[in-house]
PDB file of N, CA and C in Angstrom:
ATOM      1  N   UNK A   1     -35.567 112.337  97.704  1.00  0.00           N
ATOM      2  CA  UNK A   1     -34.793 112.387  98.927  1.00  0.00           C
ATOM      3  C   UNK A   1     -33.367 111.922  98.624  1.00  0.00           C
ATOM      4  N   UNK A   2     -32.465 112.688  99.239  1.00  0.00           N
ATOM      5  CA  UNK A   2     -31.070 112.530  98.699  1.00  0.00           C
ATOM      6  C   UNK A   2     -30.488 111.872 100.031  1.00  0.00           C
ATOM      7  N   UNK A   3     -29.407 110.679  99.834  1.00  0.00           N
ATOM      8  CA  UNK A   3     -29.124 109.802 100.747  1.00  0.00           C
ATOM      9  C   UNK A   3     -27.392 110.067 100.673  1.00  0.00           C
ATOM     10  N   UNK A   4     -26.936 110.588 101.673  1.00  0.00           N
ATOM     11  CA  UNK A   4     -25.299 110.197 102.025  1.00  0.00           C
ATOM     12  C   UNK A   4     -24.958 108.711 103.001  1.00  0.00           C
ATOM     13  N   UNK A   5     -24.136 108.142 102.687  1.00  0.00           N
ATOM     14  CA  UNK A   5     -23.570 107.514 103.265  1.00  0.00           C
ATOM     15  C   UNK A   5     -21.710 107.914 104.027  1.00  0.00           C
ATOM     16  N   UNK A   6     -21.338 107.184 104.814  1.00  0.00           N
ATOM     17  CA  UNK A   6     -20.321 107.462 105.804  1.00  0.00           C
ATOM     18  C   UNK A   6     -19.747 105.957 106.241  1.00  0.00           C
ATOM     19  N   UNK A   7     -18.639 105.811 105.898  1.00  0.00           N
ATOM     20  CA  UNK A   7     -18.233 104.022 106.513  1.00  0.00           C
ATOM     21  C   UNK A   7     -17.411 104.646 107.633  1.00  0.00           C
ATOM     22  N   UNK A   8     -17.317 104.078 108.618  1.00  0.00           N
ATOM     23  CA  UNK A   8     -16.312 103.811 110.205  1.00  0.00           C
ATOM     24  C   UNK A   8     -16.122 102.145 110.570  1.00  0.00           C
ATOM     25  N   UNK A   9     -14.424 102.532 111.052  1.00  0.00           N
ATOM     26  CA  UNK A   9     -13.867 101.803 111.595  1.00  0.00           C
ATOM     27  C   UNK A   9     -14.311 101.667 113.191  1.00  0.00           C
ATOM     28  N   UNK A  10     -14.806 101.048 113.794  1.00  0.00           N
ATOM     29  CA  UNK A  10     -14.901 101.308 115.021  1.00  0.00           C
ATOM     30  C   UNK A  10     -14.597 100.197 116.609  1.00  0.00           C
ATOM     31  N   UNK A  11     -14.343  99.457 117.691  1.00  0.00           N
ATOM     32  CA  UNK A  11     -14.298  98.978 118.656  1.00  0.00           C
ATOM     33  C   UNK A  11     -13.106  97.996 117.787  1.00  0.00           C
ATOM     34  N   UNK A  12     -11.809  98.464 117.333  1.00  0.00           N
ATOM     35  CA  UNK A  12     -10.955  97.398 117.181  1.00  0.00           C
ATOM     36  C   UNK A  12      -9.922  97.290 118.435  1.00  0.00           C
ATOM     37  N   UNK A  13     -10.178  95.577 118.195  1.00  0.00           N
ATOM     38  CA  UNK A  13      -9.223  95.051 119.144  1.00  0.00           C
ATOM     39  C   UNK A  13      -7.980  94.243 118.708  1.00  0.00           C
ATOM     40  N   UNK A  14      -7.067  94.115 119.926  1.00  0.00           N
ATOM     41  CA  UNK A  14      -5.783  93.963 119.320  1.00  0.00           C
ATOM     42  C   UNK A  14      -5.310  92.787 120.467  1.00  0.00           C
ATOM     43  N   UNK A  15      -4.258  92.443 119.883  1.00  0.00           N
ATOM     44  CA  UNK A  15      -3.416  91.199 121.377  1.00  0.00           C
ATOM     45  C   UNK A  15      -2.247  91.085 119.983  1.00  0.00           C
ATOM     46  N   UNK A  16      -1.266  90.256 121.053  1.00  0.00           N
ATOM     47  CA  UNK A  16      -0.232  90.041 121.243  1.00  0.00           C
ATOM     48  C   UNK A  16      -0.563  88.807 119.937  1.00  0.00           C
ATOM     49  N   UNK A  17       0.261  88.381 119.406  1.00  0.00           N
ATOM     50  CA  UNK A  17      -0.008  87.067 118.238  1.00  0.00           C
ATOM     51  C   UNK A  17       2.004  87.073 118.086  1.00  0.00           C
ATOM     52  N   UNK A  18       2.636  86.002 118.732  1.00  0.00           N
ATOM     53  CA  UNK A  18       3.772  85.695 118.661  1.00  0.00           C
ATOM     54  C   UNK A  18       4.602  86.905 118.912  1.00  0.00           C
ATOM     55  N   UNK A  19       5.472  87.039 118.315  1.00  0.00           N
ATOM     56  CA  UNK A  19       6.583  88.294 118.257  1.00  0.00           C
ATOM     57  C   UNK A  19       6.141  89.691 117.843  1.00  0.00           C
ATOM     58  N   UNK A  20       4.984  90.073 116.956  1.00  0.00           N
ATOM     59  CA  UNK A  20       4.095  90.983 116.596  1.00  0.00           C
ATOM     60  C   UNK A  20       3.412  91.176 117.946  1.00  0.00           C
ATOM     61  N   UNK A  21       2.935  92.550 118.062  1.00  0.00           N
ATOM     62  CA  UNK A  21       2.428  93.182 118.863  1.00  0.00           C
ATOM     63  C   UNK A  21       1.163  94.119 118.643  1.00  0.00           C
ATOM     64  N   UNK A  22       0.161  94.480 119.078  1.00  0.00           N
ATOM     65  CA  UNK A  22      -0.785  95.125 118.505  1.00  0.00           C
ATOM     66  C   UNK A  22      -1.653  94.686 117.372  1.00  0.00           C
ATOM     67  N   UNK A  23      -2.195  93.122 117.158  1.00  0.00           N
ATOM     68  CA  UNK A  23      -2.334  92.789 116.063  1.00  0.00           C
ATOM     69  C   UNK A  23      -3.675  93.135 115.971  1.00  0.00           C
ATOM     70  N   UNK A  24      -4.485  93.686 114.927  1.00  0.00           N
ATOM     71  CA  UNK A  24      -5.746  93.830 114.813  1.00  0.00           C
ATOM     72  C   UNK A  24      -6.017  92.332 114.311  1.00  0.00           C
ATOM     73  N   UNK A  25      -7.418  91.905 115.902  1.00  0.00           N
ATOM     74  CA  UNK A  25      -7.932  90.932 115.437  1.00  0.00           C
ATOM     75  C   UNK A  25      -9.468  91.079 115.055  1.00  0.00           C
ATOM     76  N   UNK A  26     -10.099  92.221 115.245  1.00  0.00           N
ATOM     77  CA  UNK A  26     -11.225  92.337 115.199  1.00  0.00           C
ATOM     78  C   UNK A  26     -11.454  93.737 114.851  1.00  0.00           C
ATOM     79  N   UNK A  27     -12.859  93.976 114.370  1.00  0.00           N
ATOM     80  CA  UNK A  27     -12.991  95.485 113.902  1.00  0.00           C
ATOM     81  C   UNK A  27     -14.630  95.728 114.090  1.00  0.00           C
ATOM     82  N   UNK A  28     -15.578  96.583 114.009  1.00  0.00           N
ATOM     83  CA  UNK A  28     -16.722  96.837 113.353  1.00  0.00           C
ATOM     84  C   UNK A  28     -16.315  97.342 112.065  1.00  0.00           C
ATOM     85  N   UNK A  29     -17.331  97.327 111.294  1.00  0.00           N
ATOM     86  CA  UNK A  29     -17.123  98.082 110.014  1.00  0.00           C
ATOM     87  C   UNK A  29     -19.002  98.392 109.692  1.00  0.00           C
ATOM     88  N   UNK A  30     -18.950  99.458 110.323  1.00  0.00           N
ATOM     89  CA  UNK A  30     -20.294 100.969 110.617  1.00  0.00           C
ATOM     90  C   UNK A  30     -20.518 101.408 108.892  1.00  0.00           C
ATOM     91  N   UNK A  31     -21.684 101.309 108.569  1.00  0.00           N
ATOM     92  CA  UNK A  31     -22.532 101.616 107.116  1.00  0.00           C
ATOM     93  C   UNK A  31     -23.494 102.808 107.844  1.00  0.00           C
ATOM     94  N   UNK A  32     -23.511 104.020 107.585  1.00  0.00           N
ATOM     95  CA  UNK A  32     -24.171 105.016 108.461  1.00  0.00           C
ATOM     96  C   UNK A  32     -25.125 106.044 106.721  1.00  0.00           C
ATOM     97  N   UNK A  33     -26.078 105.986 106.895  1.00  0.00           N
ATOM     98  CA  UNK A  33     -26.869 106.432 105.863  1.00  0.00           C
ATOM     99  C   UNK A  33     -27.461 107.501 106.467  1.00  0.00           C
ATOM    100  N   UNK A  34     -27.316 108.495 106.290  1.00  0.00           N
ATOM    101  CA  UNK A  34     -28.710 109.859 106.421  1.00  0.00           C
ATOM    102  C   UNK A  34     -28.594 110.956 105.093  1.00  0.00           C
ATOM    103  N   UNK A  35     -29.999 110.563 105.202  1.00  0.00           N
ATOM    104  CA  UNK A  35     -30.901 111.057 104.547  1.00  0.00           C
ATOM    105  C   UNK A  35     -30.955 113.087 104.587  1.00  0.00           C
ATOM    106  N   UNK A  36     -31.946 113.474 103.156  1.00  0.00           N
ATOM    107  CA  UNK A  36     -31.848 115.210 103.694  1.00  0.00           C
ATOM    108  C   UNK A  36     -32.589 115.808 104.704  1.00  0.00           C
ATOM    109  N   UNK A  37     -33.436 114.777 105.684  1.00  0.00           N
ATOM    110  CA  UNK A  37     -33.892 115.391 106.551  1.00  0.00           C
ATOM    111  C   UNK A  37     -33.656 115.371 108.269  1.00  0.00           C
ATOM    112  N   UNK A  38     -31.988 114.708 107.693  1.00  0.00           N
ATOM    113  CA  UNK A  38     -31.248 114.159 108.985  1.00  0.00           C
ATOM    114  C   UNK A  38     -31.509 112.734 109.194  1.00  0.00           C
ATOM    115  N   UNK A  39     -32.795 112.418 109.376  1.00  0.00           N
ATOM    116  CA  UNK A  39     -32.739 110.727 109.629  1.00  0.00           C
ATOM    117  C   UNK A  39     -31.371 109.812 109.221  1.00  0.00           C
ATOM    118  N   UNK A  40     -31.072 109.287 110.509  1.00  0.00           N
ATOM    119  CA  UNK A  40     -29.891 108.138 110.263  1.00  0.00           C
ATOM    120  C   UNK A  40     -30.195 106.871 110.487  1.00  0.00           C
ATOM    121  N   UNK A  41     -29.310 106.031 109.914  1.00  0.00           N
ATOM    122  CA  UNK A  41     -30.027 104.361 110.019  1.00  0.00           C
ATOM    123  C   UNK A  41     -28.413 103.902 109.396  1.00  0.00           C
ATOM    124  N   UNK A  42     -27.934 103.126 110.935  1.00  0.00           N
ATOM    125  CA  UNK A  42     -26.790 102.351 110.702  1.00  0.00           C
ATOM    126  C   UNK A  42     -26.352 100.559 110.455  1.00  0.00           C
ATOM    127  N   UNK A  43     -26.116 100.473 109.636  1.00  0.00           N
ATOM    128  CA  UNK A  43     -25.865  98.778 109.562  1.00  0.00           C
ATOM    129  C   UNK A  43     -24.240  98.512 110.180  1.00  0.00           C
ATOM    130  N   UNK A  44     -24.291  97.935 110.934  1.00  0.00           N
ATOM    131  CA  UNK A  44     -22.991  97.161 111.619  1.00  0.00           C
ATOM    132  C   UNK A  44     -22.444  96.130 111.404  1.00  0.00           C
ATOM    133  N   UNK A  45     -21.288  95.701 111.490  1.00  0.00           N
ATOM    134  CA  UNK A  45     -20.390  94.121 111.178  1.00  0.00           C
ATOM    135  C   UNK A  45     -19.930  94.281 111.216  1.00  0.00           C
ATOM    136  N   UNK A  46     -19.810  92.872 112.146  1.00  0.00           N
ATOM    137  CA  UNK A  46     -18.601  92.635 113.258  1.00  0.00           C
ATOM    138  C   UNK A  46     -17.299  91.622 111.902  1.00  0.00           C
ATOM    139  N   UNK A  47     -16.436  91.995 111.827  1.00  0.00           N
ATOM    140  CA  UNK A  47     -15.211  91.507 111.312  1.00  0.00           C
ATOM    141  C   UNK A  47     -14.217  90.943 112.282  1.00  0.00           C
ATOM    142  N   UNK A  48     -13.646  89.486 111.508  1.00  0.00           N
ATOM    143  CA  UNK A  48     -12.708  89.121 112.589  1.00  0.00           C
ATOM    144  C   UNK A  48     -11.516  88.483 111.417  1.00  0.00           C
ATOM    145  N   UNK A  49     -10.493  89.351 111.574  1.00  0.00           N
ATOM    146  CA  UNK A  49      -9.476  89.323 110.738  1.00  0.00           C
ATOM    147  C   UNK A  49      -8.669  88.086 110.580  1.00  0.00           C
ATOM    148  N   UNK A  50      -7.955  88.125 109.369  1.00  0.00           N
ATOM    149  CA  UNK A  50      -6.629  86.469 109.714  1.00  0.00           C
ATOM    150  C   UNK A  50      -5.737  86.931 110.422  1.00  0.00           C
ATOM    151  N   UNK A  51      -4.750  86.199 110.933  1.00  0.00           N
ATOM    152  CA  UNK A  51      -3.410  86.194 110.998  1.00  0.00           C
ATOM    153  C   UNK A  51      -2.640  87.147 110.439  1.00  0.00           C
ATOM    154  N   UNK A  52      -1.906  88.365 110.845  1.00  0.00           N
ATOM    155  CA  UNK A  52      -1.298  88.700 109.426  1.00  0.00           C
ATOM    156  C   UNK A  52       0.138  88.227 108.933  1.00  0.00           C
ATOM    157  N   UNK A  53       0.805  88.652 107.963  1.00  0.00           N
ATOM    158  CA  UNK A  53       1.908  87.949 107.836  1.00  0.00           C
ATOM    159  C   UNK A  53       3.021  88.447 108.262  1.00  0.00           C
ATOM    160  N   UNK A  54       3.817  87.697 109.327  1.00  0.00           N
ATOM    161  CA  UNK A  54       4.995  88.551 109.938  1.00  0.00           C
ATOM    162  C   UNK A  54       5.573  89.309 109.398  1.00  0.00           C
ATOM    163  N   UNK A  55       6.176  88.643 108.123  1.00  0.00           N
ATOM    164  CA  UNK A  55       6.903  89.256 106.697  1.00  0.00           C
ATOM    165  C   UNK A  55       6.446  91.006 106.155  1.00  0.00           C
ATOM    166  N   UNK A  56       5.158  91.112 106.198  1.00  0.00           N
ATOM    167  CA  UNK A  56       4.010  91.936 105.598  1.00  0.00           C
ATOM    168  C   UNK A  56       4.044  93.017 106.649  1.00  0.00           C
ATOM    169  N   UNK A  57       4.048  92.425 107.927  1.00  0.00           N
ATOM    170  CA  UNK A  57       3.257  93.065 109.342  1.00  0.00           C
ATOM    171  C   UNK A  57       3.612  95.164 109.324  1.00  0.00           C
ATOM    172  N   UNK A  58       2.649  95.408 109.446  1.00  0.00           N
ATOM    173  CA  UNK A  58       2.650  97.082 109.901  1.00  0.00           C
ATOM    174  C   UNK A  58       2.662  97.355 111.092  1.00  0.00           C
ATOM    175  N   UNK A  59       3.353  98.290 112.060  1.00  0.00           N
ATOM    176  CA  UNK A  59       2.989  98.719 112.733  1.00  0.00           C
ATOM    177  C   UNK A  59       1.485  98.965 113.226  1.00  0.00           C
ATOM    178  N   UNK A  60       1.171  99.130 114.113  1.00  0.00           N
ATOM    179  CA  UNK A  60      -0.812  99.335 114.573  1.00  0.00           C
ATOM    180  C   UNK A  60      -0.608 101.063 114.369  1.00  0.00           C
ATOM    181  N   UNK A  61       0.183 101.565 115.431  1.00  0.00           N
ATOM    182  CA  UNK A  61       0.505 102.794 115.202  1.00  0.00           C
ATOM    183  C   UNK A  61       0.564 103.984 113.724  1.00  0.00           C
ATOM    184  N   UNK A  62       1.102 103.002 112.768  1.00  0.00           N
ATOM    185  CA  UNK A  62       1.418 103.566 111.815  1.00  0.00           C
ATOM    186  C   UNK A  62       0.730 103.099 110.505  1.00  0.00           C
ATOM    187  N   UNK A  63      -0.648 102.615 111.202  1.00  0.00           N
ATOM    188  CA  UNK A  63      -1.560 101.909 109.920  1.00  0.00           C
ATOM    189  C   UNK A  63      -2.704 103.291 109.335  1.00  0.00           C
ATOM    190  N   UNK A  64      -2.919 103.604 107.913  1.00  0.00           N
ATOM    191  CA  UNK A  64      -4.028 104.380 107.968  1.00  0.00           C
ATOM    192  C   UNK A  64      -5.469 103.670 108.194  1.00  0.00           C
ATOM    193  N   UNK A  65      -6.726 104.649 108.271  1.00  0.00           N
ATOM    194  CA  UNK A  65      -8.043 103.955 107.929  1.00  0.00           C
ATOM    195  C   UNK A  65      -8.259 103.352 106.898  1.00  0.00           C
ATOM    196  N   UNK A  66      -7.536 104.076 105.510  1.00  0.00           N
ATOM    197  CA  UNK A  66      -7.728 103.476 103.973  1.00  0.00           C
ATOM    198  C   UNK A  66      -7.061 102.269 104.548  1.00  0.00           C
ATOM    199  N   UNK A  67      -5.903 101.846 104.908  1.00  0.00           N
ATOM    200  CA  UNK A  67      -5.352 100.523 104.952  1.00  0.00           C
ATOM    201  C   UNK A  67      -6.249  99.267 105.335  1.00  0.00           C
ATOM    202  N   UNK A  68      -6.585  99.625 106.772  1.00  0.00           N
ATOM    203  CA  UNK A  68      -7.299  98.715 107.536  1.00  0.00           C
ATOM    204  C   UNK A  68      -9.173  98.696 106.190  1.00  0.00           C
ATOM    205  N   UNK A  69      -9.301  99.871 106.027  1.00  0.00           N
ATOM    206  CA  UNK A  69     -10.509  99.726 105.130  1.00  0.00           C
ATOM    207  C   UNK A  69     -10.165  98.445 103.916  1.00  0.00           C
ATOM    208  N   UNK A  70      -8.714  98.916 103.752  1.00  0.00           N
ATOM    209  CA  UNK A  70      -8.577  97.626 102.564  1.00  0.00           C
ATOM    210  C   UNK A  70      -8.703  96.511 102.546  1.00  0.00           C
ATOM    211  N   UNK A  71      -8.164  96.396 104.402  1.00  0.00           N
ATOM    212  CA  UNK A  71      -8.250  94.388 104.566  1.00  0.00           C
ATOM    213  C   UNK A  71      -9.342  94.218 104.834  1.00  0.00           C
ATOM    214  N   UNK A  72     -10.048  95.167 105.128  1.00  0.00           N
ATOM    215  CA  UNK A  72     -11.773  94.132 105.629  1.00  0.00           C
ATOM    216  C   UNK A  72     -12.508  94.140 104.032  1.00  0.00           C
ATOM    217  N   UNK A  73     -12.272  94.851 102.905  1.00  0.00           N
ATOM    218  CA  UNK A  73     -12.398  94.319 101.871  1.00  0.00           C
ATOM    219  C   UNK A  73     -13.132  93.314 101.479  1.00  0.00           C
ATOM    220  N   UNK A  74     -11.856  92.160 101.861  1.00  0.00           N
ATOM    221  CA  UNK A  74     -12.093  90.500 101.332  1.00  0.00           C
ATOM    222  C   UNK A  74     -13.143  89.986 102.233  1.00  0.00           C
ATOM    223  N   UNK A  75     -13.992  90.366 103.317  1.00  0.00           N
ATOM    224  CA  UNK A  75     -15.061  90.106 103.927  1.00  0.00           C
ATOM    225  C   UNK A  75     -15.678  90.748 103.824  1.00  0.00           C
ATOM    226  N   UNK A  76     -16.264  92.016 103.263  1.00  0.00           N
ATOM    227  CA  UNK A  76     -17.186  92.593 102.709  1.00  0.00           C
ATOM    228  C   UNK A  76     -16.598  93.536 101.254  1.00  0.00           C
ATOM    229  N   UNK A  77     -16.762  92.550 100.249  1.00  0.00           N
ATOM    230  CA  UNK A  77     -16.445  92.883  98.875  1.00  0.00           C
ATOM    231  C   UNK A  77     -17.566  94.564  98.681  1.00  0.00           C
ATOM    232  N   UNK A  78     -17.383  95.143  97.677  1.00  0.00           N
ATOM    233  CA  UNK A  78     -18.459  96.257  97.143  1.00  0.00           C
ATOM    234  C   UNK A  78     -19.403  95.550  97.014  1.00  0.00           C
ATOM    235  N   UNK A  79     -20.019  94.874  96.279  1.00  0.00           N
ATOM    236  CA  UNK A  79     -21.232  94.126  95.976  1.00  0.00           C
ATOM    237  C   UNK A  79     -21.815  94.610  97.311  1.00  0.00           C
ATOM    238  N   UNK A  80     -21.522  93.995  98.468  1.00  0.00           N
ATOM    239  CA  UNK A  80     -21.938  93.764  99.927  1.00  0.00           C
ATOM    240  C   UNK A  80     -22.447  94.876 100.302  1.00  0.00           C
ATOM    241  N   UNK A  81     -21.391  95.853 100.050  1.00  0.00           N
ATOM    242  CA  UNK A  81     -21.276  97.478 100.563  1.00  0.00           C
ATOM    243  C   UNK A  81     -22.409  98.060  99.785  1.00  0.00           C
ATOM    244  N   UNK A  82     -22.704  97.811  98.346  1.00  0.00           N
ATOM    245  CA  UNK A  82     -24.005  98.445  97.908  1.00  0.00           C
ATOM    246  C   UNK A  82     -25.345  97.848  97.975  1.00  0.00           C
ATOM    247  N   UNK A  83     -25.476  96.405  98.239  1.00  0.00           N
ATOM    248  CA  UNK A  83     -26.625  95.698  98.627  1.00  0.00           C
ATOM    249  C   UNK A  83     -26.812  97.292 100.324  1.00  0.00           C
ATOM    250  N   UNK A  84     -26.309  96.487 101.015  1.00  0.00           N
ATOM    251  CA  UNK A  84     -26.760  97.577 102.370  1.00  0.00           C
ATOM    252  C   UNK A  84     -26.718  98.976 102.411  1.00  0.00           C
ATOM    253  N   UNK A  85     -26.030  99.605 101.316  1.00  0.00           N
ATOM    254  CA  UNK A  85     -27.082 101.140 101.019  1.00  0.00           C
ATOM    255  C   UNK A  85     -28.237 100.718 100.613  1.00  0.00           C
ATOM    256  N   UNK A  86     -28.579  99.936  99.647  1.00  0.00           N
ATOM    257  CA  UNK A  86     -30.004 100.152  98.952  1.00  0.00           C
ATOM    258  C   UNK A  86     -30.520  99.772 100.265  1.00  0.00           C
ATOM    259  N   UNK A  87     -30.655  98.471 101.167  1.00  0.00           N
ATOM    260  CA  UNK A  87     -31.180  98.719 102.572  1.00  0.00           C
ATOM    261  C   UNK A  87     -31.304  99.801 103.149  1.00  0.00           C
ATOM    262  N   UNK A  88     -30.579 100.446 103.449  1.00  0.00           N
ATOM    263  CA  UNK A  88     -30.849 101.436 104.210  1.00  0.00           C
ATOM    264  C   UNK A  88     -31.389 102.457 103.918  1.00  0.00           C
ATOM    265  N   UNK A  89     -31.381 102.871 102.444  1.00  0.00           N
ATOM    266  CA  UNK A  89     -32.086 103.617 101.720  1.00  0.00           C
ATOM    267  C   UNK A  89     -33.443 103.376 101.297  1.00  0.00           C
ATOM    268  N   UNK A  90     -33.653 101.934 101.617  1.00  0.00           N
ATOM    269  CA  UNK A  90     -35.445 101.133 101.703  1.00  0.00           C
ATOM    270  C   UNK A  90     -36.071 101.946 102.818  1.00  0.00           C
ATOM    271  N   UNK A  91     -34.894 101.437 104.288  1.00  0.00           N
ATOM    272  CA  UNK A  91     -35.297 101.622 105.447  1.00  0.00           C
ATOM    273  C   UNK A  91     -36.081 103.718 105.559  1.00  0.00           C
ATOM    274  N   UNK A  92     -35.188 104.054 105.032  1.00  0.00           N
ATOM    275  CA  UNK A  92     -35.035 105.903 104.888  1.00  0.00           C
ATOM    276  C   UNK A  92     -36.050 105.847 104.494  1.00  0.00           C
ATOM    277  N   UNK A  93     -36.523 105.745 103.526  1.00  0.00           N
ATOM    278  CA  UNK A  93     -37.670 106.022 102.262  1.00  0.00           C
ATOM    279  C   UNK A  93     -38.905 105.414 102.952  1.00  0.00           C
ATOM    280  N   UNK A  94     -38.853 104.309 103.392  1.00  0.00           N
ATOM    281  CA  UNK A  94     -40.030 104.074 104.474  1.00  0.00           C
ATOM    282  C   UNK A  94     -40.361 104.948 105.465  1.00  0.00           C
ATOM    283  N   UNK A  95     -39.626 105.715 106.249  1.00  0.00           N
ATOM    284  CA  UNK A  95     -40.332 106.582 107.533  1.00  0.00           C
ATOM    285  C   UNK A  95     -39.840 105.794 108.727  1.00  0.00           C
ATOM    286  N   UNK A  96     -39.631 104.238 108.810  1.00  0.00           N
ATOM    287  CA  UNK A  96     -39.301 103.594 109.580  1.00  0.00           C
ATOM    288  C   UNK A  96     -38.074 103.496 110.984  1.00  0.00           C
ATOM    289  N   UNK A  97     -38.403 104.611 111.526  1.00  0.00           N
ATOM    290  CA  UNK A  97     -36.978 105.065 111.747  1.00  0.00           C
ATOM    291  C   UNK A  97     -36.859 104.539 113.201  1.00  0.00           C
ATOM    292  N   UNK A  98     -38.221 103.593 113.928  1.00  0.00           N
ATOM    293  CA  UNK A  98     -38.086 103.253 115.738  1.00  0.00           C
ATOM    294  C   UNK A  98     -37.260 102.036 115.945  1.00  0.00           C
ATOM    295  N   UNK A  99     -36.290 101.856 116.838  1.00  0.00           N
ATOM    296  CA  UNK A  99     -35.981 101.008 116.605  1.00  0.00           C
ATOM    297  C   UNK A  99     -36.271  99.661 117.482  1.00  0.00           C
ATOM    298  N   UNK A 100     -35.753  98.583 116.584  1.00  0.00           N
ATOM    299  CA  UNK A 100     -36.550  97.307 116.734  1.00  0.00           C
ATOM    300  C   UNK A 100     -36.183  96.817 118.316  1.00  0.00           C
ATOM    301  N   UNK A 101     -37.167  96.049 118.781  1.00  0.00           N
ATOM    302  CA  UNK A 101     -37.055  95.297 120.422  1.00  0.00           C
ATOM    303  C   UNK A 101     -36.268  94.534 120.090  1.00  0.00           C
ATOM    304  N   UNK A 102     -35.272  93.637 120.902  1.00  0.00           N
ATOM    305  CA  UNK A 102     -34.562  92.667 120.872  1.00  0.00           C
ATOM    306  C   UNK A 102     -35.186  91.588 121.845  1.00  0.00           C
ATOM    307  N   UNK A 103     -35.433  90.355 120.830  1.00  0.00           N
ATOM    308  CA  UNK A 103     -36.158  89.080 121.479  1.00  0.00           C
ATOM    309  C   UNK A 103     -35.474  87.765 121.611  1.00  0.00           C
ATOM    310  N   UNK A 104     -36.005  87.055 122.325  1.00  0.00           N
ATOM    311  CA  UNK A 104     -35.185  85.617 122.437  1.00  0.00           C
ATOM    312  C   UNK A 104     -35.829  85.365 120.972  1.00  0.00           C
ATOM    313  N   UNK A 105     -34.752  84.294 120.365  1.00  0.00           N
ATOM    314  CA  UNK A 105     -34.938  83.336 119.050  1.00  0.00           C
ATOM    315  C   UNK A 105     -36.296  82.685 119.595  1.00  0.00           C
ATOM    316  N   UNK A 106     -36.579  82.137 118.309  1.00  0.00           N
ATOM    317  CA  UNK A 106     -37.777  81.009 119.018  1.00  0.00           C
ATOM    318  C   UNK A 106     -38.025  79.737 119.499  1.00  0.00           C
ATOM    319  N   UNK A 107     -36.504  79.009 118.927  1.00  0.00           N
ATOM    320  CA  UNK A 107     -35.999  78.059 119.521  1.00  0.00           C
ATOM    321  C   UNK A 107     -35.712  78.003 121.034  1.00  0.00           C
ATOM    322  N   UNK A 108     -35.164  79.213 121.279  1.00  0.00           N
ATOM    323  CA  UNK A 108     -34.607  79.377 122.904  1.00  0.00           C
ATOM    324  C   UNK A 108     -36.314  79.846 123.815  1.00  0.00           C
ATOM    325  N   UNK A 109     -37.707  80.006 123.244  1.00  0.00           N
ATOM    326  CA  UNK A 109     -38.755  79.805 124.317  1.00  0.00           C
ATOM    327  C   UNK A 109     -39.280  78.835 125.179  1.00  0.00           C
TER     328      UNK A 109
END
């Protein structure tokens, strides 16, 4: 079974941070795996960026995806990025495709 993967930028948010405008403070960064028989299975993370440097600062407008792909980088190195293909490619290869209930912790019963 042959596995593609697909990364997305997705729900970034922005505010005001001093004299800069539009600052990306937050991002998803979407790990999307399907498989050759269509099956998809997505891993998500949530990113929450530094400060950037006034000096440095880009436009929001005039940023590419490669760019913004670059700064979330330093919070998810490659290592990271290929640990969660082989996940998801566990998940594929299993059949496992329903997805899970969401429960209180077990502390909070």
């Amino acid at each position: 079974m042959s596995v593609s993967f697909k990364e997305d930028l997705t729900n970034i948010e922005v505010k005001k941070i001093g004299n800069l405008e539009n600052v990306i403070t937050q991002l998803n960064w979407v790990l999307t795996a399907t498989d050759s028989n269509g099956n998809t299975k997505t891993n998500n993370q949530r990113i929450l960026l530094d400060e950037p440097d006034a000096k440095n600062f880009k436009e929001y407008l005039s940023l590419s995806k490669e760019e913004v792909r670059d700064w979330i980088r330093t919070f998810i190195p490659d290592e990271f990025v290929e640990k969660r293909k082989k996940a998801l490619e566990t998940v594929l290869g299993t059949g496992e495709f329903s997805n899970p209930k969401l429960v209180k912790a077990p502390w909070d019963l």
